[in-house]
C-alpha atoms as a PDB file:
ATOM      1  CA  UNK A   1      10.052  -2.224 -22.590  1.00  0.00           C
ATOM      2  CA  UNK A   2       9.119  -2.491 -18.679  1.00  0.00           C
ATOM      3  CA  UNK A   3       8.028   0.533 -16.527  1.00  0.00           C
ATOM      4  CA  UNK A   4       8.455   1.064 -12.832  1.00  0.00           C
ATOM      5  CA  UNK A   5       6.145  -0.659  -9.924  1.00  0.00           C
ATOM      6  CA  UNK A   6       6.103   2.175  -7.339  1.00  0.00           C
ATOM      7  CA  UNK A   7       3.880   1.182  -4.054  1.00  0.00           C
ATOM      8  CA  UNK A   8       3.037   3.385  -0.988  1.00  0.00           C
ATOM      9  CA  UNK A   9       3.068   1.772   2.476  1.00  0.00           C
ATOM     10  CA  UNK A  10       2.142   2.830   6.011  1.00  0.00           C
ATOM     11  CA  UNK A  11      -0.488   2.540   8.740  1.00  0.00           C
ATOM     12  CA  UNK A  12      -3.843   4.489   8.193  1.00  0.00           C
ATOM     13  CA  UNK A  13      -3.821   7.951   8.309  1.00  0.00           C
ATOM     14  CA  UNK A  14      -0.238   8.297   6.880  1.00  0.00           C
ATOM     15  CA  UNK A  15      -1.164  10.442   4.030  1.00  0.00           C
ATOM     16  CA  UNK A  16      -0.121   7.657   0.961  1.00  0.00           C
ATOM     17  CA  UNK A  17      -2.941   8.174  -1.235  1.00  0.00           C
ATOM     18  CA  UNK A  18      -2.756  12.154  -1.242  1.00  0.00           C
ATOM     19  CA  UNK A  19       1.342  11.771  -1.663  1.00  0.00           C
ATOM     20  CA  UNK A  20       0.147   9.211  -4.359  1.00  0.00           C
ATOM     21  CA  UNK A  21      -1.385  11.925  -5.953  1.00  0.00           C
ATOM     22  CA  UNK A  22       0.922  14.412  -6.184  1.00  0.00           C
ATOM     23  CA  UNK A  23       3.484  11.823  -7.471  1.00  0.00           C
ATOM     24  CA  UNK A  24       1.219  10.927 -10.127  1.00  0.00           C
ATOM     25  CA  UNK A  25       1.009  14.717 -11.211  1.00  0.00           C
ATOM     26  CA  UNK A  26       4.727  15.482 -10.764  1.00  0.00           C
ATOM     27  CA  UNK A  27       5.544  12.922 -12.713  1.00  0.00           C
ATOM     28  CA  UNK A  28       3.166  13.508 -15.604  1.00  0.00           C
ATOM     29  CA  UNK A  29       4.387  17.100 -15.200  1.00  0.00           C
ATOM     30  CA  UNK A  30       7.934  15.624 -16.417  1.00  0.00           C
ATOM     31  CA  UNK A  31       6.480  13.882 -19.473  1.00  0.00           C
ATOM     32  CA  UNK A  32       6.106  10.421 -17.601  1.00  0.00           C
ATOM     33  CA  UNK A  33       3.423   8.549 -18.657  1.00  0.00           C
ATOM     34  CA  UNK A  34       1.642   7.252 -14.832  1.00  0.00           C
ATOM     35  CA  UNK A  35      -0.237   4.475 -13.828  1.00  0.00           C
ATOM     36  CA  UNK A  36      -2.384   5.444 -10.233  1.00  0.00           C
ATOM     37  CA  UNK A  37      -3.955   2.602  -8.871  1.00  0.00           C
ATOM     38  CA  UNK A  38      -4.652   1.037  -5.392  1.00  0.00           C
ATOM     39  CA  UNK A  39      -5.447  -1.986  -2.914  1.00  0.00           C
ATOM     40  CA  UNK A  40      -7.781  -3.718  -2.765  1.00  0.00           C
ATOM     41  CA  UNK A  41      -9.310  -2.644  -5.813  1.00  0.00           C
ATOM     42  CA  UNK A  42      -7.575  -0.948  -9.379  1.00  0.00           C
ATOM     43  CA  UNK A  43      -9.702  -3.152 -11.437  1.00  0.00           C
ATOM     44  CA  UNK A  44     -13.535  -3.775 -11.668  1.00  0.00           C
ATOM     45  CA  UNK A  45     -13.226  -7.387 -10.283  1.00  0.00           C
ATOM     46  CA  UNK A  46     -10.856  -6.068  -7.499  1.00  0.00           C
ATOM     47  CA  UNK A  47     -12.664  -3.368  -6.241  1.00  0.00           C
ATOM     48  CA  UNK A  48     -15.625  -5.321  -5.408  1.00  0.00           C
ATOM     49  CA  UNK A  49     -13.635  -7.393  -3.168  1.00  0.00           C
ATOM     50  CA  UNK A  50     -12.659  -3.757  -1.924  1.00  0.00           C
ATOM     51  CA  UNK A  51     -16.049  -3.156  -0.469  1.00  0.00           C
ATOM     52  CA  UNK A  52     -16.035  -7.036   0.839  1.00  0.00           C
ATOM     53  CA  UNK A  53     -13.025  -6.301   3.367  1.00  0.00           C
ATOM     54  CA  UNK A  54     -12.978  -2.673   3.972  1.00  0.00           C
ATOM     55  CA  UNK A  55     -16.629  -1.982   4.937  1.00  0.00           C
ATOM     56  CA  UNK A  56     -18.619  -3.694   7.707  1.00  0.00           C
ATOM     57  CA  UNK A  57     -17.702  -5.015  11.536  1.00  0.00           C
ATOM     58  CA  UNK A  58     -13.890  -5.646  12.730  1.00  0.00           C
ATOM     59  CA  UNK A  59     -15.026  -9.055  13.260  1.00  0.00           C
ATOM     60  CA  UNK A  60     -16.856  -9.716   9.831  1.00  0.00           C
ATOM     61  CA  UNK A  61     -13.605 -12.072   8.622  1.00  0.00           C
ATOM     62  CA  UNK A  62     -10.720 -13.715   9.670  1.00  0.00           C
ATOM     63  CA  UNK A  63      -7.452 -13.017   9.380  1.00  0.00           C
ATOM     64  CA  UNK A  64      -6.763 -16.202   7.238  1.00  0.00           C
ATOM     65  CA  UNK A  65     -10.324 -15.281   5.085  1.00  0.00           C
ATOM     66  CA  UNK A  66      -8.821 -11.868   4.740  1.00  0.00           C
ATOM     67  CA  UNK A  67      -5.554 -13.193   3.174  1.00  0.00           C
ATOM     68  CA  UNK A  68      -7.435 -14.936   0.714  1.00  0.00           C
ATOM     69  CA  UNK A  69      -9.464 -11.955  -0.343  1.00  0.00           C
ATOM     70  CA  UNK A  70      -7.176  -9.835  -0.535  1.00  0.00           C
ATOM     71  CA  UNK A  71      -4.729 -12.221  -2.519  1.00  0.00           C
ATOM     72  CA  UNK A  72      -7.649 -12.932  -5.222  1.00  0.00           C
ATOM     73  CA  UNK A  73      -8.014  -8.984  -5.081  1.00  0.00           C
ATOM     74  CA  UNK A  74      -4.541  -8.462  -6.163  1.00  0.00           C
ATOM     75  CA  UNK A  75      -4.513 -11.312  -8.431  1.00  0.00           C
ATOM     76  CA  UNK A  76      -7.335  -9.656 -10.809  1.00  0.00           C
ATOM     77  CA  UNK A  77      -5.380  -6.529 -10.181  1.00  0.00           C
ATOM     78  CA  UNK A  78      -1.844  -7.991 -11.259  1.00  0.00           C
ATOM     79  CA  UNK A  79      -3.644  -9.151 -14.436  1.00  0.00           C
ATOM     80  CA  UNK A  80      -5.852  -6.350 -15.436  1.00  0.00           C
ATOM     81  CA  UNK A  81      -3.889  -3.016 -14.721  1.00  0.00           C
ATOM     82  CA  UNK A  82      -0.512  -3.472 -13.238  1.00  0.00           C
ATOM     83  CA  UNK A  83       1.338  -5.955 -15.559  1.00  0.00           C
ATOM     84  CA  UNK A  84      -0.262  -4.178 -18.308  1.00  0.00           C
ATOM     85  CA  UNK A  85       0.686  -0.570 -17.449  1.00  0.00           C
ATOM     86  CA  UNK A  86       3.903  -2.063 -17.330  1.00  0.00           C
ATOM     87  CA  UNK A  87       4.171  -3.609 -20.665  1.00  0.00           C
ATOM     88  CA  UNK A  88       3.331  -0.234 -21.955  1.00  0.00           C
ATOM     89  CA  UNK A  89       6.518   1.250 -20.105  1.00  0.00           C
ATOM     90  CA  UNK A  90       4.520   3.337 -17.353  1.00  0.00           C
ATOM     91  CA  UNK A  91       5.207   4.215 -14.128  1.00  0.00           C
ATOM     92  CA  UNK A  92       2.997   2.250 -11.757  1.00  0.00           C
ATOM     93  CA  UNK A  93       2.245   3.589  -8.457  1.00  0.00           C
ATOM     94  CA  UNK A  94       0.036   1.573  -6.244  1.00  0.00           C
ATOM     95  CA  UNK A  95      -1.570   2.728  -3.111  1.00  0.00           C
ATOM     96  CA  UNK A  96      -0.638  -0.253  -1.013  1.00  0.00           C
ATOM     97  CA  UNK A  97       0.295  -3.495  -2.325  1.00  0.00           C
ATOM     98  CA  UNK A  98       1.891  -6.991  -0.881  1.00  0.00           C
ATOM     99  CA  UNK A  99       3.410  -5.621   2.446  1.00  0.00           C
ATOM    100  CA  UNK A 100       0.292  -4.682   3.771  1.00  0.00           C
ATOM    101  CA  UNK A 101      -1.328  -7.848   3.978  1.00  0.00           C
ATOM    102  CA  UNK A 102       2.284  -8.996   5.302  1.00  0.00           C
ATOM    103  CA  UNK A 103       1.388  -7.186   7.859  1.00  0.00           C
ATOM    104  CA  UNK A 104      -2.316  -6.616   8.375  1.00  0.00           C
ATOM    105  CA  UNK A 105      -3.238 -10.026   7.992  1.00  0.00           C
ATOM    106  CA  UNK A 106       0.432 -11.749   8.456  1.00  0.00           C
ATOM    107  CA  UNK A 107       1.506 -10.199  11.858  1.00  0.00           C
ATOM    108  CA  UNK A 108      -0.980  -7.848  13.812  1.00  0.00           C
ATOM    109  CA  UNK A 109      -3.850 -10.423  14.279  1.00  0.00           C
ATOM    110  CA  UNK A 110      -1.588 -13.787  14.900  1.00  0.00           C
ATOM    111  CA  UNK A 111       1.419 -15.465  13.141  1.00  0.00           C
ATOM    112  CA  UNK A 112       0.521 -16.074   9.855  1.00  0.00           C
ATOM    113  CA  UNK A 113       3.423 -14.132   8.273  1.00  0.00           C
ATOM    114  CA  UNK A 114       3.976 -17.873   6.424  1.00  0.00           C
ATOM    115  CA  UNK A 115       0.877 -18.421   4.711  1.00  0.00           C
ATOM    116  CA  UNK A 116       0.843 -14.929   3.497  1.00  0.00           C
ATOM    117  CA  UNK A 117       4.288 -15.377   1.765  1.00  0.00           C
ATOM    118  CA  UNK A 118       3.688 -18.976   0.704  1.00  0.00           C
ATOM    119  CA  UNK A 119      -0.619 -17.322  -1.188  1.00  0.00           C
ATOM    120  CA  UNK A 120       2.419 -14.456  -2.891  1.00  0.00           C
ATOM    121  CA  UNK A 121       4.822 -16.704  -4.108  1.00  0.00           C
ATOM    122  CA  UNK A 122       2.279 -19.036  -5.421  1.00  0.00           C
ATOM    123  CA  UNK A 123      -0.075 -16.754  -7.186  1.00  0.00           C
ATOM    124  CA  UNK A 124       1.440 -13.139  -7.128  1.00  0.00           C
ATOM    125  CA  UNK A 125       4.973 -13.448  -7.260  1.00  0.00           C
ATOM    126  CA  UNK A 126       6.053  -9.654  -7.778  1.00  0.00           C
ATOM    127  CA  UNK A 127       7.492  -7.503  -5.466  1.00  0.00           C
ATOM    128  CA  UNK A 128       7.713  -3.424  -6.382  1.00  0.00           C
ATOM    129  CA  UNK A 129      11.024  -2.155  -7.956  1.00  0.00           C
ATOM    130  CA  UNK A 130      10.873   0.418  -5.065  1.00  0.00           C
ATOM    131  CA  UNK A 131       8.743   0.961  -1.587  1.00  0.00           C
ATOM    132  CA  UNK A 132       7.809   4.078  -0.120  1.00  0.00           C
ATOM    133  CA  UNK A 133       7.044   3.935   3.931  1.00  0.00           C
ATOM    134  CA  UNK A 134       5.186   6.540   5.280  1.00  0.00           C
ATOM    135  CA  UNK A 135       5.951   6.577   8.885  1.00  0.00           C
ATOM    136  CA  UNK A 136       4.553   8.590  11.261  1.00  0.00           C
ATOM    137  CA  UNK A 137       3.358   7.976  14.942  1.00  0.00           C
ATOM    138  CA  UNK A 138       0.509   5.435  15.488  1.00  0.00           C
ATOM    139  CA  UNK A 139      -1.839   8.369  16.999  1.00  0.00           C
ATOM    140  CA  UNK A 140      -1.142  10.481  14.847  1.00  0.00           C
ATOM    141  CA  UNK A 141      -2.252   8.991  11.700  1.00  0.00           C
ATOM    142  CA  UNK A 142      -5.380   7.436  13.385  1.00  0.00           C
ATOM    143  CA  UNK A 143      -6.579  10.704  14.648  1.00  0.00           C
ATOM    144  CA  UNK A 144      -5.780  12.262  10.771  1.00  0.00           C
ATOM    145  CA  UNK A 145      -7.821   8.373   9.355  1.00  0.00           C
ATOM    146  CA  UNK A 146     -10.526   9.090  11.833  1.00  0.00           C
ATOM    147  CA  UNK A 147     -11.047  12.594  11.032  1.00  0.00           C
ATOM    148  CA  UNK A 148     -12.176  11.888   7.607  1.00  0.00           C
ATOM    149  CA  UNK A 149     -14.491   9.066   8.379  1.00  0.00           C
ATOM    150  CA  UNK A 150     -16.603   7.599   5.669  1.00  0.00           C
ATOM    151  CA  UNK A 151     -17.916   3.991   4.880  1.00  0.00           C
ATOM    152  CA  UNK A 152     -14.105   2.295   4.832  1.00  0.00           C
ATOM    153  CA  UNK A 153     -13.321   2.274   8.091  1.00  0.00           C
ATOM    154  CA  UNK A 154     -13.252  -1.403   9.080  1.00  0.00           C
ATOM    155  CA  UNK A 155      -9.281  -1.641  10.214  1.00  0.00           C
ATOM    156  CA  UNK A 156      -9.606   2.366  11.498  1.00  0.00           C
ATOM    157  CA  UNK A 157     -12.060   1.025  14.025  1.00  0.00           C
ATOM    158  CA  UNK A 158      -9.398  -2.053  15.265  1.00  0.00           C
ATOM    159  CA  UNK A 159      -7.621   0.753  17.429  1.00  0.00           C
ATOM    160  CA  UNK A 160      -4.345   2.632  18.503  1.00  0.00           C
ATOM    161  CA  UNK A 161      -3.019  -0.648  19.671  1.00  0.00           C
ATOM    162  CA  UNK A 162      -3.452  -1.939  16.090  1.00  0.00           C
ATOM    163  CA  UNK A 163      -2.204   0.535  14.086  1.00  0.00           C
ATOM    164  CA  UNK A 164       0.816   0.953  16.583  1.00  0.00           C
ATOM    165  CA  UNK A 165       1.440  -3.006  15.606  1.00  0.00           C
ATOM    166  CA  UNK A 166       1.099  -2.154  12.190  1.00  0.00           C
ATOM    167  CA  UNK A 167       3.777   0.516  12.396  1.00  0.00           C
ATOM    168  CA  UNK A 168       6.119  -1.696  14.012  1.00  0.00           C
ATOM    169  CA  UNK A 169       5.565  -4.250  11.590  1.00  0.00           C
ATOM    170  CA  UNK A 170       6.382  -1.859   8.570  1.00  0.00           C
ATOM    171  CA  UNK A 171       9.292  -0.693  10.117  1.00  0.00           C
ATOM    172  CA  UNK A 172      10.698  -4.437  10.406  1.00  0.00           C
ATOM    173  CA  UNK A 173       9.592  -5.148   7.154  1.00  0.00           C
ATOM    174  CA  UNK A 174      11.537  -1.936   5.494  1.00  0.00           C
ATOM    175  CA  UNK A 175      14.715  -3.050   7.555  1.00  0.00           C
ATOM    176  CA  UNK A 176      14.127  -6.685   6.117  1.00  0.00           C
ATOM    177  CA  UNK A 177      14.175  -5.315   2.840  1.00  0.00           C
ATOM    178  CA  UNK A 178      16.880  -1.801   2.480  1.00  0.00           C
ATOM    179  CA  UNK A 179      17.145  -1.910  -0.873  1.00  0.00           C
ATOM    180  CA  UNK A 180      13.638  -1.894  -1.880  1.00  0.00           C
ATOM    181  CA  UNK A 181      12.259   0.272   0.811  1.00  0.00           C
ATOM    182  CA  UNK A 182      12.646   4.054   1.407  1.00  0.00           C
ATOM    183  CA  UNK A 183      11.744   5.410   4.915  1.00  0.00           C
ATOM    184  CA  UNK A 184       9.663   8.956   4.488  1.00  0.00           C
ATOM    185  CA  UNK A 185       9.094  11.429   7.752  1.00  0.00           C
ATOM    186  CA  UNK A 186       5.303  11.613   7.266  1.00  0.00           C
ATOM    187  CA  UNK A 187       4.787  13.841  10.084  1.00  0.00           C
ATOM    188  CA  UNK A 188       5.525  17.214   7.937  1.00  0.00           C
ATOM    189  CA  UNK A 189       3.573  19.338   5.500  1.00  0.00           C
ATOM    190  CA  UNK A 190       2.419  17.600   2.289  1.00  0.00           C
ATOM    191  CA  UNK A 191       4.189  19.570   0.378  1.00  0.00           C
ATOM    192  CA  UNK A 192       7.541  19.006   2.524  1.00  0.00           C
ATOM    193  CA  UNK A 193       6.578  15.520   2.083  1.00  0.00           C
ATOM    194  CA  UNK A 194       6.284  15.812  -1.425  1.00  0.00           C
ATOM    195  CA  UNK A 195       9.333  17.269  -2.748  1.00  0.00           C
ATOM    196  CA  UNK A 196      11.079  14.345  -0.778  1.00  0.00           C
ATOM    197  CA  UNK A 197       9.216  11.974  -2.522  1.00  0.00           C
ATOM    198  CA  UNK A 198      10.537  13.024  -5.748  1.00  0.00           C
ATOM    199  CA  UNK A 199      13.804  13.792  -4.685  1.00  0.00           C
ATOM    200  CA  UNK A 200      13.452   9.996  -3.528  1.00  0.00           C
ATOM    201  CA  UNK A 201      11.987   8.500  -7.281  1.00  0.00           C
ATOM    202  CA  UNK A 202      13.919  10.368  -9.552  1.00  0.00           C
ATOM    203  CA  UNK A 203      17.098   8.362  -9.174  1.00  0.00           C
ATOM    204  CA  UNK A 204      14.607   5.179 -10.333  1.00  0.00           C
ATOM    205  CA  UNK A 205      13.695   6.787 -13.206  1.00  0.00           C
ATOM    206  CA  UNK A 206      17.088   7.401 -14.806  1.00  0.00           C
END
């Protein structure tokens, strides 16, 4: 029996790890068994590496050192909690996953969408059954990322006219891909925001 690999995309500040949340809950609520985890991190080994590329100066790695760390992260991840809670016939939902070092690392610092794919093929090789995109405006979800500050602020701090790359790249990435990706309006109540994103999983579940 195989469960279903949920991930949340979007730029900073899009609200996926609070919609994550009340996912998780909702579908618990309906007897679903649910598997909340995130990138980096979502195992011990993973969310070391976490602190490694999150925390710290804009400049503290490379793009192409960044690919590797987060594709080890996400290797240790794949093998300790995802393929696991899968076996077991949960619902996964991951807070990030693949597509955002597609396009953190692969397209807003340089063209290295290549290497990014050819690191996932080789040593990932597992896409989500089904892609949320939380899209809202680039300022808009910087403003909401900023506001909460903390220690994890590393891509935050790379600006509007990063995160408005990012967006663009997300959007390309969910027309690349329609029949894995779902579009979400992000820029609306959580709650609003919510009941779409059940009205959006459901189907996937039956």
């Amino acid at each position: 029996m195989t469960g279903l690999f949920l991930s949340l995309e979007g730029i900073d500040g899009s609200g996926k790890s609070t919609q994550g949340r009340l996912l998780a809950q909702a579908l618990r609520d309906l007897g679903h068994t649910v598997t909340l985890t995130r990138e980096p991190g979502g195992s011990p080994g993973a969310e070391e590496i976490r602190r490694l590329v999150l925390e710290g100066a804009t400049d503290r790695w490379s793009a192409e050192t960044e690919i590797l760390l987060f594709t080890a992260a996400r290797r240790d991840h794949l093998e300790k909690t995802i393929r696991p809670a899968l076996a077991r016939g949960e619902v996964v939902i991951c807070d990030r996953f693949a597509d955002s070092t597609r396009i953190f690392q692969g397209i807003t610092r340089g063209d290295l969408s290549a290497t990014v794919d050819r690191l996932h093929d080789l040593m990932i090789g597992v896409e989500p059954d089904l892609t949320l995109l939380f899209d809202l405006a680039p300022e808009v979800g910087l403003g909401r990322a900023q506001a909460r500050a903390g220690a994890e602020m590393r891509f935050e701090d790379m600006g509007l006219a990063f995160q408005t790359r990012a967006r663009a790249g997300f959007l390309a990435l969910a027309d690349r891909f329609p029949t894995r990706f779902r579009r979400i309006d992000a820029d609306q109540p959580p709650e609003t925001v919510a009941a779409v994103v059940l009205d959006v999983v459901l189907p996937a579940l039956r």
